[in-house]
Protein backbone atom coordinates (compact mmCIF):
# COMPACT_ATOMS: atom_id res chain seq x y z
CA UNK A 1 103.64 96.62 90.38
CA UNK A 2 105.70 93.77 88.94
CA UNK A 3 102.88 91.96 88.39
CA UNK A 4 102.39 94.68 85.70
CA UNK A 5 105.67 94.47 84.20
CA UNK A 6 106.14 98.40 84.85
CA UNK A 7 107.55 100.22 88.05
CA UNK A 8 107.63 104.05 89.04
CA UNK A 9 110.32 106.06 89.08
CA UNK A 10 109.79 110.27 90.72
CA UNK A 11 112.52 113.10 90.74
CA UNK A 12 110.76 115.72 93.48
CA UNK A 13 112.72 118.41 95.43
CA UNK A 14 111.94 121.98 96.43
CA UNK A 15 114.14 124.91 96.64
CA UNK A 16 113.55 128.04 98.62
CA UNK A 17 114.47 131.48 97.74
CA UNK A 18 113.71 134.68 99.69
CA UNK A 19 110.87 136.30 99.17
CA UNK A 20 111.93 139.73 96.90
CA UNK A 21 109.07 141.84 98.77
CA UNK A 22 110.50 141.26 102.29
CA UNK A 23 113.54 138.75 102.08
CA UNK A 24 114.65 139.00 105.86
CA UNK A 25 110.73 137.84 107.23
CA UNK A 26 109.77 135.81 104.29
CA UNK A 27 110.91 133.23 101.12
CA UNK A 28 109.21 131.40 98.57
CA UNK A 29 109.39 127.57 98.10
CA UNK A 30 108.88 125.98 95.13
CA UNK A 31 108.59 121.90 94.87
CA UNK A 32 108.81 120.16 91.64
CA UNK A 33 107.68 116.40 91.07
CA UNK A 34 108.10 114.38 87.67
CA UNK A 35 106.69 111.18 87.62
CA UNK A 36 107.44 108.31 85.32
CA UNK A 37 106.69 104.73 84.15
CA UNK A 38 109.24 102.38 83.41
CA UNK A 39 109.21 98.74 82.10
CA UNK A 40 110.72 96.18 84.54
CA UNK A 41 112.26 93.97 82.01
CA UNK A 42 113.17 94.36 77.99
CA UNK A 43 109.91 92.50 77.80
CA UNK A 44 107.20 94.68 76.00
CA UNK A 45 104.75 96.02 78.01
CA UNK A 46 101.07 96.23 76.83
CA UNK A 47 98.66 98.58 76.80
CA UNK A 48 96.49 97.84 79.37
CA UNK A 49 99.73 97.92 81.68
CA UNK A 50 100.14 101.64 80.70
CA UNK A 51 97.14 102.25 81.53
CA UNK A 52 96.80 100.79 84.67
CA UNK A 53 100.09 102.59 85.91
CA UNK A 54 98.48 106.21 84.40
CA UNK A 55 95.13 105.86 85.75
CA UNK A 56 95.56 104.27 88.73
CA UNK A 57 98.99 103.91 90.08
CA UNK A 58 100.55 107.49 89.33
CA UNK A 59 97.30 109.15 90.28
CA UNK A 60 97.18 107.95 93.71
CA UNK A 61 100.67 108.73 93.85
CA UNK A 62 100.67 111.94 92.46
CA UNK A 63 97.87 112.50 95.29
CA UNK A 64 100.22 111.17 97.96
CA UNK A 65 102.87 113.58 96.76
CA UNK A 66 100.69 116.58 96.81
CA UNK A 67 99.63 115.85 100.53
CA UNK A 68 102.96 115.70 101.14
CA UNK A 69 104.21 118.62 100.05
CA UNK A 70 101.17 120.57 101.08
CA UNK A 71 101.64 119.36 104.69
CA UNK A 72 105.66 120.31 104.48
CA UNK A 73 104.41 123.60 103.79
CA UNK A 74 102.08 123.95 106.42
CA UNK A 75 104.48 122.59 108.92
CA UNK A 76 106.91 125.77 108.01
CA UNK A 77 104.23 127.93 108.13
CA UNK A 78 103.96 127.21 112.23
């Protein structure tokens, strides 16, 4: 995305705790993703840049992440 003059930047992890109904057999897992757009230079960026990174850029990638973490999940629950 440099041609954009904006990058992306994520802060994702998960964190498991056991479950309180049956914590020997069972624990809950919650993931967290942030998402954000960043200039690449001091340079202004315009407004059509922002856009492009919300609409197009951080929804596919906000997609990707959500498969991920959906697949993680089912992986564990094998």
């Amino acid at each position: 995305m440099t041609t954009r003059n904006v990058r992306l930047r994520s802060l994702a992890y998960a964190v498991f705790t056991p479950s309180k109904i049956d914590p020997s057999q069972a624990c809950i897992m919650y993931t967290f993703l942030k998402l954000y757009v960043e200039p690449t230079s001091y340079e202004s960026v315009s407004r059509d840049d922002i856009r492009y990174a919300h609409e197009v850029v951080m929804s596919a990638f906000g997609r990707l992440m959500r498969t991920f973490w959906q697949n993680h999940q089912n992986r564990l629950l094998e």
